[in-house]
PDB file of N, CA and C in Angstrom:
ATOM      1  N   UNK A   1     -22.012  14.992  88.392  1.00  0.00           N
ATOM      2  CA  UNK A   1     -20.786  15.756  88.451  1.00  0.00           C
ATOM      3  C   UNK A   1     -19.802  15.199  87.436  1.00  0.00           C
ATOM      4  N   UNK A   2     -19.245  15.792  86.525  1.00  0.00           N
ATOM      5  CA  UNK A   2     -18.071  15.689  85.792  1.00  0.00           C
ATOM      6  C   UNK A   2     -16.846  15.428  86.372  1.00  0.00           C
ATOM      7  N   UNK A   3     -15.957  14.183  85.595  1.00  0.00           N
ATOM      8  CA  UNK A   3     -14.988  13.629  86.161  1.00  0.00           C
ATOM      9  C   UNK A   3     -13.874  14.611  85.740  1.00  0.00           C
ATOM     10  N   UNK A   4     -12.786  14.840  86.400  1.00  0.00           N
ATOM     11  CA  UNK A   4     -11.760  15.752  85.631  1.00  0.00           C
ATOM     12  C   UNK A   4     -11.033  15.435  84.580  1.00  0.00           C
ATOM     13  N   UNK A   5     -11.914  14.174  83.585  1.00  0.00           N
ATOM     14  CA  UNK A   5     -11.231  13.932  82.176  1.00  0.00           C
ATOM     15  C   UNK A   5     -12.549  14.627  81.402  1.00  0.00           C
ATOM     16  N   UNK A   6     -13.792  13.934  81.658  1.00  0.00           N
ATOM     17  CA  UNK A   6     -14.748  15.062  81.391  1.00  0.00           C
ATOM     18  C   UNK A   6     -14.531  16.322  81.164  1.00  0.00           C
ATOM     19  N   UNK A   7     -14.205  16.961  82.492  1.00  0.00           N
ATOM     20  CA  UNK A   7     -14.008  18.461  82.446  1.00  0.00           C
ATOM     21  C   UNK A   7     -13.048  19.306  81.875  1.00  0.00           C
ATOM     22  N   UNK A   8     -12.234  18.358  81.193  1.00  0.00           N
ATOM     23  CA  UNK A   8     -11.227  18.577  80.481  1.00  0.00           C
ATOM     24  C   UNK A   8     -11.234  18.566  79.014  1.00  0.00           C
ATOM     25  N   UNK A   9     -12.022  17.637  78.968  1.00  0.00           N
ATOM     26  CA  UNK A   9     -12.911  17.405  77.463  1.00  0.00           C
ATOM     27  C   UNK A   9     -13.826  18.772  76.971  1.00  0.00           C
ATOM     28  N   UNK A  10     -14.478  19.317  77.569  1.00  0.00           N
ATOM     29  CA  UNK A  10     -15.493  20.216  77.845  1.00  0.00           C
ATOM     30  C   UNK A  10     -14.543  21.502  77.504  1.00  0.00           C
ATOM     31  N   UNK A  11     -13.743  21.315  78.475  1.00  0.00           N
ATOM     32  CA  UNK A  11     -13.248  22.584  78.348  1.00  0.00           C
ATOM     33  C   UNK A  11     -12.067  22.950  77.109  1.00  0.00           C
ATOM     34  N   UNK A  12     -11.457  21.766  77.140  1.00  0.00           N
ATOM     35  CA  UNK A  12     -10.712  21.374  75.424  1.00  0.00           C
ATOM     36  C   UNK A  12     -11.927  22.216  74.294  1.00  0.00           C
ATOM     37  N   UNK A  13     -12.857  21.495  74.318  1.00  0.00           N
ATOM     38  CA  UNK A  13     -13.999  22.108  73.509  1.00  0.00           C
ATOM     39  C   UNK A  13     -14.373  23.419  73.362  1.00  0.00           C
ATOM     40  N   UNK A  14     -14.596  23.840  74.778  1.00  0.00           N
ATOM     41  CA  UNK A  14     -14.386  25.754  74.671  1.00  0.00           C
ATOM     42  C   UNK A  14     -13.173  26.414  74.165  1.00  0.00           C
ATOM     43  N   UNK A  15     -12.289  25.890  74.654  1.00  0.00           N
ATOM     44  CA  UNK A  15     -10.934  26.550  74.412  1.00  0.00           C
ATOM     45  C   UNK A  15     -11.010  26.889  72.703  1.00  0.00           C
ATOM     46  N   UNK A  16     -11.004  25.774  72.138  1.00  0.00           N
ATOM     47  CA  UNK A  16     -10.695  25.255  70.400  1.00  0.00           C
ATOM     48  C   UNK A  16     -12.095  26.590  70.175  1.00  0.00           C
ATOM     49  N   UNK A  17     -12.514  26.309  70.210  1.00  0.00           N
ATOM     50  CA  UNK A  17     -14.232  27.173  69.673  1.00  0.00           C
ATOM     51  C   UNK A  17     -13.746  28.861  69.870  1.00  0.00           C
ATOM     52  N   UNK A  18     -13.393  28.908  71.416  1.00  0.00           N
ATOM     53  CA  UNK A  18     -12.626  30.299  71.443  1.00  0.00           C
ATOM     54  C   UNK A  18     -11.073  30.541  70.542  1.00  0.00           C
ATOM     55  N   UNK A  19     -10.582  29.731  70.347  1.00  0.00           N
ATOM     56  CA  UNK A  19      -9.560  29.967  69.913  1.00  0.00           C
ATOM     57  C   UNK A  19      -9.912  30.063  67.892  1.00  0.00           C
ATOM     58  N   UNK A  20     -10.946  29.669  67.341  1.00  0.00           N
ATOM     59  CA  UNK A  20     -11.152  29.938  66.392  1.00  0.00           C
ATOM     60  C   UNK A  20     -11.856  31.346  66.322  1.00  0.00           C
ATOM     61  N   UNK A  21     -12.677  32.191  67.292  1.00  0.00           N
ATOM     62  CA  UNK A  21     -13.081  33.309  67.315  1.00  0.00           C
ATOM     63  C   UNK A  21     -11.922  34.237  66.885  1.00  0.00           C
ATOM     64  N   UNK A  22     -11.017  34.200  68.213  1.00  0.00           N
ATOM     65  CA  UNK A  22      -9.476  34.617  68.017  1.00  0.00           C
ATOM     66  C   UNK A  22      -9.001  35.045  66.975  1.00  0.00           C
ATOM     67  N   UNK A  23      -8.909  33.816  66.345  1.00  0.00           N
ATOM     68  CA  UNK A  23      -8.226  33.587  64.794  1.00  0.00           C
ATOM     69  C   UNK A  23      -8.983  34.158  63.904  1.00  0.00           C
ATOM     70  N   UNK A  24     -10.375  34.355  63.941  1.00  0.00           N
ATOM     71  CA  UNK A  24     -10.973  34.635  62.859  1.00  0.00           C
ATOM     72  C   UNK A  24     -10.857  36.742  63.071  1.00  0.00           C
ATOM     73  N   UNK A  25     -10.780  36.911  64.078  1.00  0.00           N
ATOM     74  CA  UNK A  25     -10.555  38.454  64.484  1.00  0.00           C
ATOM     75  C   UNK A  25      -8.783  38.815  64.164  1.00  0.00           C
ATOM     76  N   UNK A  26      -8.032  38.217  64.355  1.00  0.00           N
ATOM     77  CA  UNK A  26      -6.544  38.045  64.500  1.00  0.00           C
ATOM     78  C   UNK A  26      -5.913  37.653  63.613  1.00  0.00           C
ATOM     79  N   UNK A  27      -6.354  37.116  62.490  1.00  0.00           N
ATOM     80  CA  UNK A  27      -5.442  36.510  61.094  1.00  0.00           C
ATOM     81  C   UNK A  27      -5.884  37.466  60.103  1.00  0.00           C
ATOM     82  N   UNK A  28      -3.831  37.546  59.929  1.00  0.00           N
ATOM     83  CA  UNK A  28      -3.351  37.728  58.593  1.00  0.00           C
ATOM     84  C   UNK A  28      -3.879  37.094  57.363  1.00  0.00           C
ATOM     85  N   UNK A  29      -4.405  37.568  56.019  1.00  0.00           N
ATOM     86  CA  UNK A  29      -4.101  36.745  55.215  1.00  0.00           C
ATOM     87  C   UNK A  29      -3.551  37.085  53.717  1.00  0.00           C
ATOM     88  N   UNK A  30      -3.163  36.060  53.203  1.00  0.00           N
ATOM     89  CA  UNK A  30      -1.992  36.245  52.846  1.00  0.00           C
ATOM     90  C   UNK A  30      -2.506  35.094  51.117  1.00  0.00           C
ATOM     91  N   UNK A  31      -1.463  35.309  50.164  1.00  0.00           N
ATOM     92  CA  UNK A  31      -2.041  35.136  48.538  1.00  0.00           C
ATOM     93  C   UNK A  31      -1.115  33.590  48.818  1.00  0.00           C
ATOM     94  N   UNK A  32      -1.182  32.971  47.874  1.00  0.00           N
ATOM     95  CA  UNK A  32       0.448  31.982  47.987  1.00  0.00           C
ATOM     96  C   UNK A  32       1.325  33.027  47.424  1.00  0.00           C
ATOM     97  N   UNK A  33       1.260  33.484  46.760  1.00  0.00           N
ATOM     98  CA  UNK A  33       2.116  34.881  45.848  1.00  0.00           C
ATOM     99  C   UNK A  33       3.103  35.207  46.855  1.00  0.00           C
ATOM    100  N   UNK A  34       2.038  35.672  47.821  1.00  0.00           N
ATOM    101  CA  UNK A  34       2.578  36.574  48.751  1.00  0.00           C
ATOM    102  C   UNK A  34       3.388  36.179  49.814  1.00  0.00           C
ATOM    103  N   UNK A  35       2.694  34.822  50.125  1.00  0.00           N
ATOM    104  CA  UNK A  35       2.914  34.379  51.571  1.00  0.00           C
ATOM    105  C   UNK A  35       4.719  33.424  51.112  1.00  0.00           C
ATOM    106  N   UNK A  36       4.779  33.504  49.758  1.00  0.00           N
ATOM    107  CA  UNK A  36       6.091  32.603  49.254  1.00  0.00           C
ATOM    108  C   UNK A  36       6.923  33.660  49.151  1.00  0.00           C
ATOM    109  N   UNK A  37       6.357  35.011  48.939  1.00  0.00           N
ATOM    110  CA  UNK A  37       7.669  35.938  48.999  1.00  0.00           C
ATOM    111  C   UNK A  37       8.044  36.708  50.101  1.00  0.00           C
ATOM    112  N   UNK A  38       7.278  37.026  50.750  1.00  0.00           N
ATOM    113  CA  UNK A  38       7.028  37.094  52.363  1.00  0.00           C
ATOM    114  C   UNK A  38       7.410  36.475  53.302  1.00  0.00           C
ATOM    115  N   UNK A  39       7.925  35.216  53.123  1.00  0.00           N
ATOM    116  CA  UNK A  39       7.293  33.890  54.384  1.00  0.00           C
ATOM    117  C   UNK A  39       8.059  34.183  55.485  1.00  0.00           C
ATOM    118  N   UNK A  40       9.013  35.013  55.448  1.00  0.00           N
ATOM    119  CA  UNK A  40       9.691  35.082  56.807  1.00  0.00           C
ATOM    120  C   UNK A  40       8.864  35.917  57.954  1.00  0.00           C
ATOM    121  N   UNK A  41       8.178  36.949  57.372  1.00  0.00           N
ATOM    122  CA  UNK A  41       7.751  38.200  57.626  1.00  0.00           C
ATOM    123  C   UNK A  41       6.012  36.908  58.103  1.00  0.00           C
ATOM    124  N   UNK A  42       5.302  36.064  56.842  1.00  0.00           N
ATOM    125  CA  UNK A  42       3.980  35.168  57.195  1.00  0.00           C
ATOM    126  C   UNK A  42       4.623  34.844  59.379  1.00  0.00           C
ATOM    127  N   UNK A  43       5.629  33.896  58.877  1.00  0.00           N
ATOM    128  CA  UNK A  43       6.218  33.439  59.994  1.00  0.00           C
ATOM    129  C   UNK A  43       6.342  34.231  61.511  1.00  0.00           C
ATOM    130  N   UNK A  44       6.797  35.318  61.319  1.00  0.00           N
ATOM    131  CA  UNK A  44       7.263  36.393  62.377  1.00  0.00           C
ATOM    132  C   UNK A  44       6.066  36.799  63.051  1.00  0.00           C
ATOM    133  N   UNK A  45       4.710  37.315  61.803  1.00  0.00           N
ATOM    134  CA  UNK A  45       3.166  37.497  62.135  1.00  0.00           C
ATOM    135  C   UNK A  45       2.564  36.556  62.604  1.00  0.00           C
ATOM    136  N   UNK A  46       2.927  35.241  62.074  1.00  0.00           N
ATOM    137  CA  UNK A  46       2.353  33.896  63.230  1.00  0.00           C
ATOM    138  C   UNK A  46       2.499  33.726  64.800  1.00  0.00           C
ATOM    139  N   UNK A  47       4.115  34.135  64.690  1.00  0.00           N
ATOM    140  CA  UNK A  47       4.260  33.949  66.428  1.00  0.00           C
ATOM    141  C   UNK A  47       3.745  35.643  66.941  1.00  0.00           C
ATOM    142  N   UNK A  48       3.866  36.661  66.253  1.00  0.00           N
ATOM    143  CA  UNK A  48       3.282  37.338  67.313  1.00  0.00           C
ATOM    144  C   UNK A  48       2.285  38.059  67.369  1.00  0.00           C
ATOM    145  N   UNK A  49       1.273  38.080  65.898  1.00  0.00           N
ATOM    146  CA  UNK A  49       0.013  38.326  66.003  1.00  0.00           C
ATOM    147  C   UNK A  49      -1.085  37.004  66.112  1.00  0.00           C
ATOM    148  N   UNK A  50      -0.821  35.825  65.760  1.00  0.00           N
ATOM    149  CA  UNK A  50      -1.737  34.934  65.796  1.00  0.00           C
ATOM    150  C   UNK A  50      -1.398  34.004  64.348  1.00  0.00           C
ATOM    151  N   UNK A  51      -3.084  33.252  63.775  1.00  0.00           N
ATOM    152  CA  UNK A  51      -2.718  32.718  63.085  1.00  0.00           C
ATOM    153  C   UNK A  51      -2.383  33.336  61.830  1.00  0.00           C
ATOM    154  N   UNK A  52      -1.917  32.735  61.053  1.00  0.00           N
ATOM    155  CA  UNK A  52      -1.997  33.677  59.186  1.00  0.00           C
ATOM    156  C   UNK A  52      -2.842  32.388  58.314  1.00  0.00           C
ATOM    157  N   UNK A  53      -3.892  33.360  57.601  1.00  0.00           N
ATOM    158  CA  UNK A  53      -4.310  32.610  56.621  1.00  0.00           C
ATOM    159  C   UNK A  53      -3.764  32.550  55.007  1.00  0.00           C
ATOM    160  N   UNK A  54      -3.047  30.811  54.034  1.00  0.00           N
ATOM    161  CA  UNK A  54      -2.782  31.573  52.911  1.00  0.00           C
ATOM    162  C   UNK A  54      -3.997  30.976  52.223  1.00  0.00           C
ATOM    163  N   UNK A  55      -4.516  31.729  51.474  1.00  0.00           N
ATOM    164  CA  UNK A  55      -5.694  31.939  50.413  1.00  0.00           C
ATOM    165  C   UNK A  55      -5.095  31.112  48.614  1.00  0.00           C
ATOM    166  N   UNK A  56      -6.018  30.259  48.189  1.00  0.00           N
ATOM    167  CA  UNK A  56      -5.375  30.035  46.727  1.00  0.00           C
ATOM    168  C   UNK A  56      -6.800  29.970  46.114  1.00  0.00           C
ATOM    169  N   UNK A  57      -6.548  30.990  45.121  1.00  0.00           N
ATOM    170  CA  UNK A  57      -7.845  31.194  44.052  1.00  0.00           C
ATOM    171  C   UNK A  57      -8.861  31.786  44.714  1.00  0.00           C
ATOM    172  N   UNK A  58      -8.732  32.637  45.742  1.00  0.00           N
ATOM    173  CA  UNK A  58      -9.921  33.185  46.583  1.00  0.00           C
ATOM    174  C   UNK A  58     -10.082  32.399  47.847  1.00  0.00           C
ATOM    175  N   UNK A  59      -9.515  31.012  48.153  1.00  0.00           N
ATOM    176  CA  UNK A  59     -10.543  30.689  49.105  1.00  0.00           C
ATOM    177  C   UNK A  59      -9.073  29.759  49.938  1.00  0.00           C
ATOM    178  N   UNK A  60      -9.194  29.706  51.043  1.00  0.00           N
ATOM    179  CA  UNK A  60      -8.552  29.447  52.386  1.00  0.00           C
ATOM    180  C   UNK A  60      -8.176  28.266  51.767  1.00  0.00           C
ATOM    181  N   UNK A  61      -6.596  27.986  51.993  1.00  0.00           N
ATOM    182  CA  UNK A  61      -5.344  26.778  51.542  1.00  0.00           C
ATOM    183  C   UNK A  61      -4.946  26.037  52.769  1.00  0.00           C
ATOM    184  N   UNK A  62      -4.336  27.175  53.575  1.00  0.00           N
ATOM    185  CA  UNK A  62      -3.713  26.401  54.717  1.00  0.00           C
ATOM    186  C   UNK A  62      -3.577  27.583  55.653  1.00  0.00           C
ATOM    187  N   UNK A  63      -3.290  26.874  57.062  1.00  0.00           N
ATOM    188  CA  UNK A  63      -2.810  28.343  58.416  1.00  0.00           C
ATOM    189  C   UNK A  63      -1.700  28.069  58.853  1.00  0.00           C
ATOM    190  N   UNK A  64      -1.072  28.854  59.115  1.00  0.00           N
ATOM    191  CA  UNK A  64       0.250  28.588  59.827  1.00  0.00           C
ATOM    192  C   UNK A  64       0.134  29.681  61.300  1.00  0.00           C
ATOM    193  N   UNK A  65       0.556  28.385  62.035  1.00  0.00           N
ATOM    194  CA  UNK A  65       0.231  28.656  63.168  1.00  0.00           C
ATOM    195  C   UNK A  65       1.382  29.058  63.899  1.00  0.00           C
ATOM    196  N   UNK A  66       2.045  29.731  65.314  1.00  0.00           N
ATOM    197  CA  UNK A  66       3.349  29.529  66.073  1.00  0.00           C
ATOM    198  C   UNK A  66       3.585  27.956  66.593  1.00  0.00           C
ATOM    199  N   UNK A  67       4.139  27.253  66.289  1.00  0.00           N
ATOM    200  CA  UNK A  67       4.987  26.138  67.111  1.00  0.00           C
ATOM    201  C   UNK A  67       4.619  25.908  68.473  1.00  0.00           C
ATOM    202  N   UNK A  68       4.752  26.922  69.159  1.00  0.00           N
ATOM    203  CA  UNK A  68       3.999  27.102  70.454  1.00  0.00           C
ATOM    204  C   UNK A  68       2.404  26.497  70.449  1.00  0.00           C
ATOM    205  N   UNK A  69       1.815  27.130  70.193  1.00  0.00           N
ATOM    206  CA  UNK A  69       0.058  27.409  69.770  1.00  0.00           C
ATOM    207  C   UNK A  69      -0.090  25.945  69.194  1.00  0.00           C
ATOM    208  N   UNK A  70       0.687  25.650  68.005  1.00  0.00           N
ATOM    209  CA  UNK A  70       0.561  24.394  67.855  1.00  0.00           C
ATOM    210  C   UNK A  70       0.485  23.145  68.802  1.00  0.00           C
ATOM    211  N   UNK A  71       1.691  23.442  69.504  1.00  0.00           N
ATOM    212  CA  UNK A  71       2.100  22.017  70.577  1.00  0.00           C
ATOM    213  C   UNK A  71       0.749  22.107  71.315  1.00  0.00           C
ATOM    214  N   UNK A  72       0.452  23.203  72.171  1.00  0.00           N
ATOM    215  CA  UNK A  72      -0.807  23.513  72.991  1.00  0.00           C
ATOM    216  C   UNK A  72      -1.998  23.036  72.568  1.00  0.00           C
ATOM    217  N   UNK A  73      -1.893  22.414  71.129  1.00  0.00           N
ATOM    218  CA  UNK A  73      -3.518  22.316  71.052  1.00  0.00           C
ATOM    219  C   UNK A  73      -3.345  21.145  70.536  1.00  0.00           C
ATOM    220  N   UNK A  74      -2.415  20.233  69.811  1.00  0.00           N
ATOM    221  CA  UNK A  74      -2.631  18.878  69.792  1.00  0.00           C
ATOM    222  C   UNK A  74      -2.125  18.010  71.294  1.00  0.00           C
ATOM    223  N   UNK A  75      -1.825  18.656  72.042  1.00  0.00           N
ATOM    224  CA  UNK A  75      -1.388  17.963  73.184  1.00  0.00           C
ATOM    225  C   UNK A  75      -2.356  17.290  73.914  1.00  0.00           C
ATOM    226  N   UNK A  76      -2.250  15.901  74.021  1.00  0.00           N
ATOM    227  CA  UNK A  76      -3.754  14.811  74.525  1.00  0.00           C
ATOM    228  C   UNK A  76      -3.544  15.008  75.878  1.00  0.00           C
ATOM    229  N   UNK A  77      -4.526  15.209  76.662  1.00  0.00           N
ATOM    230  CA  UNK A  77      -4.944  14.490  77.984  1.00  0.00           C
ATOM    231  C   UNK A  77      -5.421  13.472  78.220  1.00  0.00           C
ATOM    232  N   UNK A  78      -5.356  13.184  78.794  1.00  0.00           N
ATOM    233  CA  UNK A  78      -5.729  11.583  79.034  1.00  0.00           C
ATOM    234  C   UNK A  78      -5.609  10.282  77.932  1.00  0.00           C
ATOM    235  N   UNK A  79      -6.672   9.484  78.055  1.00  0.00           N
ATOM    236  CA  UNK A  79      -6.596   8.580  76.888  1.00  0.00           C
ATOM    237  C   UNK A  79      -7.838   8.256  76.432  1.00  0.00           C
ATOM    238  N   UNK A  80      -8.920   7.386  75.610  1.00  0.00           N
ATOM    239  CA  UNK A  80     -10.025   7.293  75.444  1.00  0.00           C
ATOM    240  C   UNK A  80     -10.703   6.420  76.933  1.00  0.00           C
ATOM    241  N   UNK A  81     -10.283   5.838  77.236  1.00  0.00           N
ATOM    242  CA  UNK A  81     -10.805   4.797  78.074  1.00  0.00           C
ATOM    243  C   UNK A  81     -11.121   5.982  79.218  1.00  0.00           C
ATOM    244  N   UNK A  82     -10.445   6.535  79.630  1.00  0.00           N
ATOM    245  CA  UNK A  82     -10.488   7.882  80.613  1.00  0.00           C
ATOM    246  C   UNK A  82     -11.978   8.841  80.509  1.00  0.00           C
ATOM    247  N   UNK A  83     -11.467   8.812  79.022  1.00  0.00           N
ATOM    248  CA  UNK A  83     -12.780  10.012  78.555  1.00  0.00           C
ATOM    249  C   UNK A  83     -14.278   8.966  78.803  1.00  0.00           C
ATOM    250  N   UNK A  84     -14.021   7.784  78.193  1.00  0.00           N
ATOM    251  CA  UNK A  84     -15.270   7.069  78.533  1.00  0.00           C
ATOM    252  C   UNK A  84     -16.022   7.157  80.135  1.00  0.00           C
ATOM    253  N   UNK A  85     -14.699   6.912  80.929  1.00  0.00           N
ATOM    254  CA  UNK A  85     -15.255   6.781  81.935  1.00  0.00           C
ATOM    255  C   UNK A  85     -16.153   8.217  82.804  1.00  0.00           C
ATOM    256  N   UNK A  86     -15.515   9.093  81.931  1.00  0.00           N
ATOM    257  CA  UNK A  86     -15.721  10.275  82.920  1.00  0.00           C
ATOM    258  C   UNK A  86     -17.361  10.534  82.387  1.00  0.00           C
ATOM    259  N   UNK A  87     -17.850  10.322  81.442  1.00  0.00           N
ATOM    260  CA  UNK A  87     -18.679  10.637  80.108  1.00  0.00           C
ATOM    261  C   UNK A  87     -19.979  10.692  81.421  1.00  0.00           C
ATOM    262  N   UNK A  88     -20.599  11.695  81.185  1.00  0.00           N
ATOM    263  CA  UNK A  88     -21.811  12.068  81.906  1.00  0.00           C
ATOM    264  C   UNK A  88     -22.911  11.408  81.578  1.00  0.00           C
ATOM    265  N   UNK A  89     -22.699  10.492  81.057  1.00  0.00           N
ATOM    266  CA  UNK A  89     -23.917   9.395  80.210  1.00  0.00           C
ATOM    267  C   UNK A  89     -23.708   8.097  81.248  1.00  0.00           C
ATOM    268  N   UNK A  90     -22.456   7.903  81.898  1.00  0.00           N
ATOM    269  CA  UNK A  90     -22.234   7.216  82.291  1.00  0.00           C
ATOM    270  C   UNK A  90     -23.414   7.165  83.707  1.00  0.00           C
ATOM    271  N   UNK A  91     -23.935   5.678  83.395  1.00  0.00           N
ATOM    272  CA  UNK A  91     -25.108   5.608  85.064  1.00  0.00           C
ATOM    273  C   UNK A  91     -26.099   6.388  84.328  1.00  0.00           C
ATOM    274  N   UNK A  92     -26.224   6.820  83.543  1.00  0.00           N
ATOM    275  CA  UNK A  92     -27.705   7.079  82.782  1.00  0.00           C
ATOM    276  C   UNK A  92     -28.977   6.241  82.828  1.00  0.00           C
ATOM    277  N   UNK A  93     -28.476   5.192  82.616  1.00  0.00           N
ATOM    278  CA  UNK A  93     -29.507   4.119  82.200  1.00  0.00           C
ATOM    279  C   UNK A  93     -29.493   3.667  80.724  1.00  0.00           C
ATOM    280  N   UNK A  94     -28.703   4.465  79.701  1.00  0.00           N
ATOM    281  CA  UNK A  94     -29.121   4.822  78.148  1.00  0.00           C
ATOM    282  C   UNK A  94     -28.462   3.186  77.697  1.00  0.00           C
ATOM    283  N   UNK A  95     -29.166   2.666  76.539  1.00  0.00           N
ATOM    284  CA  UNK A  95     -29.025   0.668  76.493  1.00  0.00           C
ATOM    285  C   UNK A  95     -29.144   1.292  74.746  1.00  0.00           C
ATOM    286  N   UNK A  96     -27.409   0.724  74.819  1.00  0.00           N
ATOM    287  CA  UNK A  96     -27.763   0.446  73.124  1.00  0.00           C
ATOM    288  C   UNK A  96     -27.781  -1.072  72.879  1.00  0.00           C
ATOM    289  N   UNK A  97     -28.179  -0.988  71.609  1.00  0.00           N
ATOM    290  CA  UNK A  97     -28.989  -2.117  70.871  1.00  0.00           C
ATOM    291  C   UNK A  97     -27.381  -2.908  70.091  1.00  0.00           C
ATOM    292  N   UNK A  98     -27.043  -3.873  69.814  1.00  0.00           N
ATOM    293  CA  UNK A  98     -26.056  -4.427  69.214  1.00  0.00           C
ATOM    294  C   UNK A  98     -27.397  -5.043  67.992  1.00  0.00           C
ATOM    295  N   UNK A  99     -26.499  -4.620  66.740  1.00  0.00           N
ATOM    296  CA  UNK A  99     -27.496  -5.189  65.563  1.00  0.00           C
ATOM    297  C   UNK A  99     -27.241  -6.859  65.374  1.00  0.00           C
ATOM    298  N   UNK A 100     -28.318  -7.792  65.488  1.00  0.00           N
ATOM    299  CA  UNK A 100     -27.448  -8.681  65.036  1.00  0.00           C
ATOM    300  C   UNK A 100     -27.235  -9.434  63.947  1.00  0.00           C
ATOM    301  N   UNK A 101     -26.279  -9.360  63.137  1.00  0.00           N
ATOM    302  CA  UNK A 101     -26.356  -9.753  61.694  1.00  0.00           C
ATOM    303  C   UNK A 101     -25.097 -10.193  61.193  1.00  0.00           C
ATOM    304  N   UNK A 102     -25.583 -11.178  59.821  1.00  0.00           N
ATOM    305  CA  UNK A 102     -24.332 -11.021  59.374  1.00  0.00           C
ATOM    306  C   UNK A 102     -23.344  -9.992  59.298  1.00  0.00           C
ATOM    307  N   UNK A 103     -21.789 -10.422  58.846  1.00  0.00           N
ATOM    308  CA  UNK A 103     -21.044  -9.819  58.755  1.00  0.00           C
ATOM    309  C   UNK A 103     -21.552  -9.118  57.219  1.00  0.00           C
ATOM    310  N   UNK A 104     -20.964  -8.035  56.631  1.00  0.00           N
ATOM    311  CA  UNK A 104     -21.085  -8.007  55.279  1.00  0.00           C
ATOM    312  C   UNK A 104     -19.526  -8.333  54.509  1.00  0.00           C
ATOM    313  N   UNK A 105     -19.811  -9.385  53.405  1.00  0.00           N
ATOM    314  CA  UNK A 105     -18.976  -8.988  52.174  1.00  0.00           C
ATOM    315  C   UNK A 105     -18.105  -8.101  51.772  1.00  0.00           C
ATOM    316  N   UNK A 106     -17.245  -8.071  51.593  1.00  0.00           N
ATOM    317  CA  UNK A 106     -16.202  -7.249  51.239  1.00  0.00           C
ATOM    318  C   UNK A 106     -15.051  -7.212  50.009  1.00  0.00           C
ATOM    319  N   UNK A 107     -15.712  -6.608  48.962  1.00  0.00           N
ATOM    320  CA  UNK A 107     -14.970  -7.326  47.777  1.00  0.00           C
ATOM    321  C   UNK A 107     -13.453  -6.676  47.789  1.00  0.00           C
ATOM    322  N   UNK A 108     -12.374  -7.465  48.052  1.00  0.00           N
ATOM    323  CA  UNK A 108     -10.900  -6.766  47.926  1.00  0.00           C
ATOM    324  C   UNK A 108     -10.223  -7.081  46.805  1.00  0.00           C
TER     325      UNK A 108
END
């Protein structure tokens, strides 16, 4: 059974995966040309159609996302030690190997 940092992890994971479907059905896109003479209008289409893509030389630059949408998706749960613990590997049995060796060299 999955711990509820696990299940949070998991589902972090669906969310992001769905939320790029979204985006890829739902974005604007936009030239730098355009999106610099536009940008209020890029902006306005961010918060209320989704993301906007701007394009330079044919091929994807940057997205601008709503502020909102943003906060929502870098926002951490938990912490690593959490996620470790919840980790469905955990009580496996699975034995890693520590290499043992010198350190290596490091020319600075």
């Amino acid at each position: 059974m999955l711990s509820s940092v696990a299940f949070q992890a998991v589902n972090d994971y669906y969310d992001y995966n769905e939320s790029l479907e979204v985006m890829a059905m739902n974005t604007g896109t936009w030239t730098v040309a355009e999106a610099k003479a536009k940008f209020s209008e890029v902006l306005d289409q961010a918060r209320s159609q989704g993301p906007q893509v701007i394009t330079k030389h044919g091929r994807d630059a940057a997205v601008v996302v709503a502020a909102e949408e943003w906060e929502r998706k870098t926002k951490r749960v938990g912490n690593l030690a959490e996620f470790f613990a919840g980790s469905p590997l955990r009580g496996s049995g699975l034995k890693i190997k520590r290499v043992k060796g010198r350190l290596r060299r490091v020319a600075l």
